[in-house]
PDB file of N, CA and C in Angstrom:
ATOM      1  N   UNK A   1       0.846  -1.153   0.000  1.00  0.00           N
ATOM      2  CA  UNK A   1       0.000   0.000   0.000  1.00  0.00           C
ATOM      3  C   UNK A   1       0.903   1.231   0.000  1.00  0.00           C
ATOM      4  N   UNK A   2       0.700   2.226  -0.590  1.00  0.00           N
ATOM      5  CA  UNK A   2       1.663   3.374  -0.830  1.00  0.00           C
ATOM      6  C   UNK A   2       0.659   4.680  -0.254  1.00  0.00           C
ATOM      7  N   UNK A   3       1.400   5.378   0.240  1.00  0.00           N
ATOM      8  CA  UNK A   3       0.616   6.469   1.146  1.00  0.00           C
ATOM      9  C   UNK A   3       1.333   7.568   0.374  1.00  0.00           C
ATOM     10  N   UNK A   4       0.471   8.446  -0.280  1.00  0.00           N
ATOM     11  CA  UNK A   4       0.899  10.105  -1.091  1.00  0.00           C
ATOM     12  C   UNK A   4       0.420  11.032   0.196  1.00  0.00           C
ATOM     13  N   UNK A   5       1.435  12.446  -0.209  1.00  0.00           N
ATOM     14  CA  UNK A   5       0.946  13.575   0.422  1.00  0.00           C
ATOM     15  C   UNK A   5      -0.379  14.457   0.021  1.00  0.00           C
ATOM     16  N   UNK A   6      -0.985  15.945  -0.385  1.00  0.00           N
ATOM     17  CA  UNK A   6      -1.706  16.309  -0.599  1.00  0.00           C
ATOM     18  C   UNK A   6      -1.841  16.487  -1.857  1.00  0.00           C
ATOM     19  N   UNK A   7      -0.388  16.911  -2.054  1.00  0.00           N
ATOM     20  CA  UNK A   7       0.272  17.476  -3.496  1.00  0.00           C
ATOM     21  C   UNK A   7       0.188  16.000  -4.519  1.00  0.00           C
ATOM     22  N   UNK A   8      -0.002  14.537  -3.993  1.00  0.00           N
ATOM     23  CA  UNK A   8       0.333  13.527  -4.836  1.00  0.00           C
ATOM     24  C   UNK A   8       1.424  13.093  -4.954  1.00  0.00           C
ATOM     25  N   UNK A   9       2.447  13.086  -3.849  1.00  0.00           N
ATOM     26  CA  UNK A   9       3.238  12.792  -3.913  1.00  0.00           C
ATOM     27  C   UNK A   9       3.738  11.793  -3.061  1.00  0.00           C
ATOM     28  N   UNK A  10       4.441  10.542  -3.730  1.00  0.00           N
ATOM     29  CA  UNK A  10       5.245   9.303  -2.792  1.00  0.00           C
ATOM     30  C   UNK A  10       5.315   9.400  -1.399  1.00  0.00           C
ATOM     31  N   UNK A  11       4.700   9.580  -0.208  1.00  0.00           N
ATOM     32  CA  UNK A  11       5.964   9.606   1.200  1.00  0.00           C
ATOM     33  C   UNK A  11       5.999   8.497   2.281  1.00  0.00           C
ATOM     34  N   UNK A  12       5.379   7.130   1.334  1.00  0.00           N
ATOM     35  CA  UNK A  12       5.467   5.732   2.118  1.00  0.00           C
ATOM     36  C   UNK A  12       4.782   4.947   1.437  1.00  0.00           C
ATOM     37  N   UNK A  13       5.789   3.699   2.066  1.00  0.00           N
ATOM     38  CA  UNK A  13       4.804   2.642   1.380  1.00  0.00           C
ATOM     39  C   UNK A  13       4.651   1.009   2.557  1.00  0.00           C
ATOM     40  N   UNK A  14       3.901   0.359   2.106  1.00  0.00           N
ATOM     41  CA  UNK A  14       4.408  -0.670   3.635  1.00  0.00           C
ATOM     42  C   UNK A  14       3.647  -1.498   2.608  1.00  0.00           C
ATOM     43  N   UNK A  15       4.519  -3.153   2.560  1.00  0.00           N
ATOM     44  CA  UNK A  15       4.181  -4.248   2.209  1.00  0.00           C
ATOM     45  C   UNK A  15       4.422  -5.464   2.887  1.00  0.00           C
ATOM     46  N   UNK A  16       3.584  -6.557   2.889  1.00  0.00           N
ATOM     47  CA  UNK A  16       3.505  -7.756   3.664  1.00  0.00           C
ATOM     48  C   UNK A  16       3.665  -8.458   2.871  1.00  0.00           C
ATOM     49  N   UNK A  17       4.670  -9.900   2.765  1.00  0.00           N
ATOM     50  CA  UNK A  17       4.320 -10.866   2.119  1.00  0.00           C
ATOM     51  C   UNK A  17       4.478 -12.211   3.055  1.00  0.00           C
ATOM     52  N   UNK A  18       3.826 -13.333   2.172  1.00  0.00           N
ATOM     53  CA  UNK A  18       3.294 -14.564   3.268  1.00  0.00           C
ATOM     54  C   UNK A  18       4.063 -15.388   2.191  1.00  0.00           C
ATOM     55  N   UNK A  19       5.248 -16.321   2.652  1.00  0.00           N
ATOM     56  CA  UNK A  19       5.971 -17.312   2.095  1.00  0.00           C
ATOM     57  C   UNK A  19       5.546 -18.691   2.623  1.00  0.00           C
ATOM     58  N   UNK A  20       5.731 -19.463   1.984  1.00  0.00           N
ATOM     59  CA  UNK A  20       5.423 -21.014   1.410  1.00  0.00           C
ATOM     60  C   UNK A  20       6.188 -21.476   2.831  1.00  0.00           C
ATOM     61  N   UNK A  21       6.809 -21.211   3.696  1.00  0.00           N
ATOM     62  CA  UNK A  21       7.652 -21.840   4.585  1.00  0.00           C
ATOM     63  C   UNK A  21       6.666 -21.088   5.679  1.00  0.00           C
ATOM     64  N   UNK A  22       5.830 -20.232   5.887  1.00  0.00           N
ATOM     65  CA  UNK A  22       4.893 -20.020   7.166  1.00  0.00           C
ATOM     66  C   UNK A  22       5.754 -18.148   7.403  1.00  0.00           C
ATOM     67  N   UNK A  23       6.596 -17.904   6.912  1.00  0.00           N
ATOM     68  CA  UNK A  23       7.392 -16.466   7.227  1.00  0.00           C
ATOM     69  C   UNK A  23       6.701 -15.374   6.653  1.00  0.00           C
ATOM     70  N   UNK A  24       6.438 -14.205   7.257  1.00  0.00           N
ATOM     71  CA  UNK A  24       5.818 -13.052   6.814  1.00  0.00           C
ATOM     72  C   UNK A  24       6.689 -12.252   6.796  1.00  0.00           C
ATOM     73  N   UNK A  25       6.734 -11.306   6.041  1.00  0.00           N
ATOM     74  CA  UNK A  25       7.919 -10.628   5.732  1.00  0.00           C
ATOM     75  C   UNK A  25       7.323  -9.091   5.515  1.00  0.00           C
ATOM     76  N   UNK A  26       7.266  -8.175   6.256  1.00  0.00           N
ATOM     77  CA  UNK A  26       7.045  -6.696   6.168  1.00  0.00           C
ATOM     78  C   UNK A  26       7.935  -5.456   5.913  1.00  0.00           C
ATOM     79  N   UNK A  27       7.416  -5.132   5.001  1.00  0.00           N
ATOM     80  CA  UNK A  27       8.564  -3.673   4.710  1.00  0.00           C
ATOM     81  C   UNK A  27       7.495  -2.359   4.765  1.00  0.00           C
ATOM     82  N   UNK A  28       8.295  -1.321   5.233  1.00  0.00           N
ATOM     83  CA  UNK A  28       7.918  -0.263   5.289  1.00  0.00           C
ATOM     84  C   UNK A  28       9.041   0.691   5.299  1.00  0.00           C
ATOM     85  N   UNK A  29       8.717   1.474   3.954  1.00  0.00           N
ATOM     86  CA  UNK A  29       9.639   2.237   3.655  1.00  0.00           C
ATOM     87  C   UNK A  29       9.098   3.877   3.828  1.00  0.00           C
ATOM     88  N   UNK A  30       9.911   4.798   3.944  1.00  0.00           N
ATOM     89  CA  UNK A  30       9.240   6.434   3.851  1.00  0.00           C
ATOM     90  C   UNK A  30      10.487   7.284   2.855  1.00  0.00           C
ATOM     91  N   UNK A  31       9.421   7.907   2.236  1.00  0.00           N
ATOM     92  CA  UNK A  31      10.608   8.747   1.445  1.00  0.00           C
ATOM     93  C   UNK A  31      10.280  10.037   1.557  1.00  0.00           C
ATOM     94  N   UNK A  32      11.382  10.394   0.780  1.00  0.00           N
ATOM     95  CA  UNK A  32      11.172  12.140   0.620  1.00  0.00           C
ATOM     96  C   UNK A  32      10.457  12.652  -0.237  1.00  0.00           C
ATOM     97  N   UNK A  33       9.452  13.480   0.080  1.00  0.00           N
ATOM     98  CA  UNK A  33       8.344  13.885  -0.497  1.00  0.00           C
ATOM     99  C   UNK A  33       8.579  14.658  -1.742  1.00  0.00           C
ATOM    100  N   UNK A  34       9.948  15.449  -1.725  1.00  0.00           N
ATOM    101  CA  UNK A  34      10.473  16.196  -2.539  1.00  0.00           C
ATOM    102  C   UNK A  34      11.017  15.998  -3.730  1.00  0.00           C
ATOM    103  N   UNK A  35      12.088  14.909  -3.400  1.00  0.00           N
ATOM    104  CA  UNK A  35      12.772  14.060  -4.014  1.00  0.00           C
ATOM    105  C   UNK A  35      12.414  12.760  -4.516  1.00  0.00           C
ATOM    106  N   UNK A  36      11.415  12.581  -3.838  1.00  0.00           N
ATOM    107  CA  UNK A  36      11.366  10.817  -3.971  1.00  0.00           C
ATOM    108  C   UNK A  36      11.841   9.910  -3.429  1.00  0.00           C
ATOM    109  N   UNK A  37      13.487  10.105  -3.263  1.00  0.00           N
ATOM    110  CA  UNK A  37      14.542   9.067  -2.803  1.00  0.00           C
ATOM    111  C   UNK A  37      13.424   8.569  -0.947  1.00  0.00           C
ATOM    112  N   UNK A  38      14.154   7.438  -0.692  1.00  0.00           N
ATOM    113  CA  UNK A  38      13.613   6.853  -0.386  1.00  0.00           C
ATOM    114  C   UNK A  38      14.696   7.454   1.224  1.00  0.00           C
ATOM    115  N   UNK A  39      14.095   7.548   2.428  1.00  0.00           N
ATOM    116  CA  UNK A  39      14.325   8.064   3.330  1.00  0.00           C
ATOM    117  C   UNK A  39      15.079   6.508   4.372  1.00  0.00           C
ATOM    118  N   UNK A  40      13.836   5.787   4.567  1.00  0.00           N
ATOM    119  CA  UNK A  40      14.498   5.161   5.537  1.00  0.00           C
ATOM    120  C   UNK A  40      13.576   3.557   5.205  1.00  0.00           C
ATOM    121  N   UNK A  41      14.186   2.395   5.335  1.00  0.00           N
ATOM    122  CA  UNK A  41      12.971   1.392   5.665  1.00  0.00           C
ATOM    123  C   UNK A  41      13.624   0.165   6.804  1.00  0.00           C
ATOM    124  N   UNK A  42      12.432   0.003   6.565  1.00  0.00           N
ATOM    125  CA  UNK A  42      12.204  -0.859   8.040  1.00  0.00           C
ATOM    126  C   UNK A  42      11.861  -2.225   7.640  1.00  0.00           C
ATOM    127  N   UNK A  43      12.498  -3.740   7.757  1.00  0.00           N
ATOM    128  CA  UNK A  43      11.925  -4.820   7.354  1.00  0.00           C
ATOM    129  C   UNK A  43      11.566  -5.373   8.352  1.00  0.00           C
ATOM    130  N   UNK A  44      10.945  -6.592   8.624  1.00  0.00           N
ATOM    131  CA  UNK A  44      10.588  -7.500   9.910  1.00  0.00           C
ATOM    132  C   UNK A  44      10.006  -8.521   8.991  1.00  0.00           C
ATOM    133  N   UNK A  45      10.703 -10.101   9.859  1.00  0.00           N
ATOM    134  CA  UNK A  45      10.486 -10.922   9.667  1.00  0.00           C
ATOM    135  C   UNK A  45      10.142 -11.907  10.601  1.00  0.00           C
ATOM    136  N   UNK A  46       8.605 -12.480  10.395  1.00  0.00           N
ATOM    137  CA  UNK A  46       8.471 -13.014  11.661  1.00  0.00           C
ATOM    138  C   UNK A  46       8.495 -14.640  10.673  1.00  0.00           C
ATOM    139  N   UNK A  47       9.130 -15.798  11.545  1.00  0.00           N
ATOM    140  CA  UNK A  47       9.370 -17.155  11.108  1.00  0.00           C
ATOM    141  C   UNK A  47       7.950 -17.741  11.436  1.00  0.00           C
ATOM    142  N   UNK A  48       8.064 -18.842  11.489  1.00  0.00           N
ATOM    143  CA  UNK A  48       6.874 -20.079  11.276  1.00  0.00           C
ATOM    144  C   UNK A  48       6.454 -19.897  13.062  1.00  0.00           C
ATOM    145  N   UNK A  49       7.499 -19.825  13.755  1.00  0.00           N
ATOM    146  CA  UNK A  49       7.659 -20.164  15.325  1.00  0.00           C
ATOM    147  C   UNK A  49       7.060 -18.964  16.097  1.00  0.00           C
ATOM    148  N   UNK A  50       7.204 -17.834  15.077  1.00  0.00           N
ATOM    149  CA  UNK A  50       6.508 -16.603  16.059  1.00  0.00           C
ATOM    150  C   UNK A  50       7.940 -15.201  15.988  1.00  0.00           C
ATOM    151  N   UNK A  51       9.224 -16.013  15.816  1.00  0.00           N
ATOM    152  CA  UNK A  51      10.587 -15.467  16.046  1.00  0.00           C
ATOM    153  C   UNK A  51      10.551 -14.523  15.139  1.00  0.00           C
ATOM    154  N   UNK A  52      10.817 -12.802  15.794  1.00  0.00           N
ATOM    155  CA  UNK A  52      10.465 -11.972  14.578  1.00  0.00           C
ATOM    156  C   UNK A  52      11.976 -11.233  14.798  1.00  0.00           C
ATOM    157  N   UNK A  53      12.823 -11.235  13.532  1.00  0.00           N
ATOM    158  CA  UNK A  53      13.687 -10.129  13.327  1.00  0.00           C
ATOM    159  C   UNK A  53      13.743  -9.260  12.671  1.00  0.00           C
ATOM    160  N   UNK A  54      14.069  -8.058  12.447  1.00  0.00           N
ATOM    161  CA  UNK A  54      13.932  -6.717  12.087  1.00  0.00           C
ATOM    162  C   UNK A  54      15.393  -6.467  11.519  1.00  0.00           C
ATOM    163  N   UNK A  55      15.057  -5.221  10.660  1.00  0.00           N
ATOM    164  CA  UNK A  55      16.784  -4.462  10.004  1.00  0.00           C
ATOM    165  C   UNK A  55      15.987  -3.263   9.268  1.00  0.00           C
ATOM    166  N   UNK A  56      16.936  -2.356  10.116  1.00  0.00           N
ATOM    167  CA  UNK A  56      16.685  -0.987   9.319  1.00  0.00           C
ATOM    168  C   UNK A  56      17.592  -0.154   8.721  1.00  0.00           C
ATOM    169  N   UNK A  57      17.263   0.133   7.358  1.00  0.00           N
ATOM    170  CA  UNK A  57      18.156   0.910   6.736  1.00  0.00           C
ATOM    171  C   UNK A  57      17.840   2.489   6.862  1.00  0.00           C
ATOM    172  N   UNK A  58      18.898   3.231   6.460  1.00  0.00           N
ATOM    173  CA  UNK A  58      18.903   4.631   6.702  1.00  0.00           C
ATOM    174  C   UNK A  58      19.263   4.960   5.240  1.00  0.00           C
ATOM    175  N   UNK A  59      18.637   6.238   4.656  1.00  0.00           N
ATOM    176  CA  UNK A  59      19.505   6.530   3.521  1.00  0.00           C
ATOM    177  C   UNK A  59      18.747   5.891   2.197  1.00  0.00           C
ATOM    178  N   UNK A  60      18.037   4.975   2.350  1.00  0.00           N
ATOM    179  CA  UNK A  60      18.192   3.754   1.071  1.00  0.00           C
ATOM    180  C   UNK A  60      17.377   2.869   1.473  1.00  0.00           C
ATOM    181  N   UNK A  61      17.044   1.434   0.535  1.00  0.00           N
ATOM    182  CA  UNK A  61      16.191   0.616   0.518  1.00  0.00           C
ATOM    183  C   UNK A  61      16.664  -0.404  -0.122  1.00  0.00           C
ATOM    184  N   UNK A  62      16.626  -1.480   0.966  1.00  0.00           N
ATOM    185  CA  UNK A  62      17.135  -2.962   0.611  1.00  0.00           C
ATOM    186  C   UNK A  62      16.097  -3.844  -0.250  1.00  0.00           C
ATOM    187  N   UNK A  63      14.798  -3.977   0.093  1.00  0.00           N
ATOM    188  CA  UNK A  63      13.757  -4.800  -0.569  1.00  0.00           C
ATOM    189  C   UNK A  63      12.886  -3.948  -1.007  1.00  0.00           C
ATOM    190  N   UNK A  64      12.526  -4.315  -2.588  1.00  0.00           N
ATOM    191  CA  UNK A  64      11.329  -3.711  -2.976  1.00  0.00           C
ATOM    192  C   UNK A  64       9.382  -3.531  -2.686  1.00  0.00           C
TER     193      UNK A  64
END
């Protein structure tokens, strides 16, 4: 799902996906409204077991 400002412009987006092994995988990214470039994102991964790890980038964006 991608979230615009007033003007129509990019400044987030957050996606879930559900893998064949039971793992959900969430990204949420925010960018610059100005620019576009992509500000900061946030992944989390929770396993089959419940075990959720996280990684956040600054600057940039690891997963689409």
């Amino acid at each position: 799902m991608k979230t615009y400002d007033n003007q129509n412009r990019l400044i987030g987006e957050i996606t879930t996906i559900f893998t064949q092994d039971g793992k959900v995988i969430t990204t949420n990214a925010v960018y610059n409204a100005s620019s576009g470039q992509p500000i900061a994102q946030n992944i989390s991964i929770r396993d089959s077991r419940g075990k959720v790890t996280t990684q956040n980038t600054i600057c940039g964006k690891l997963l689409p």
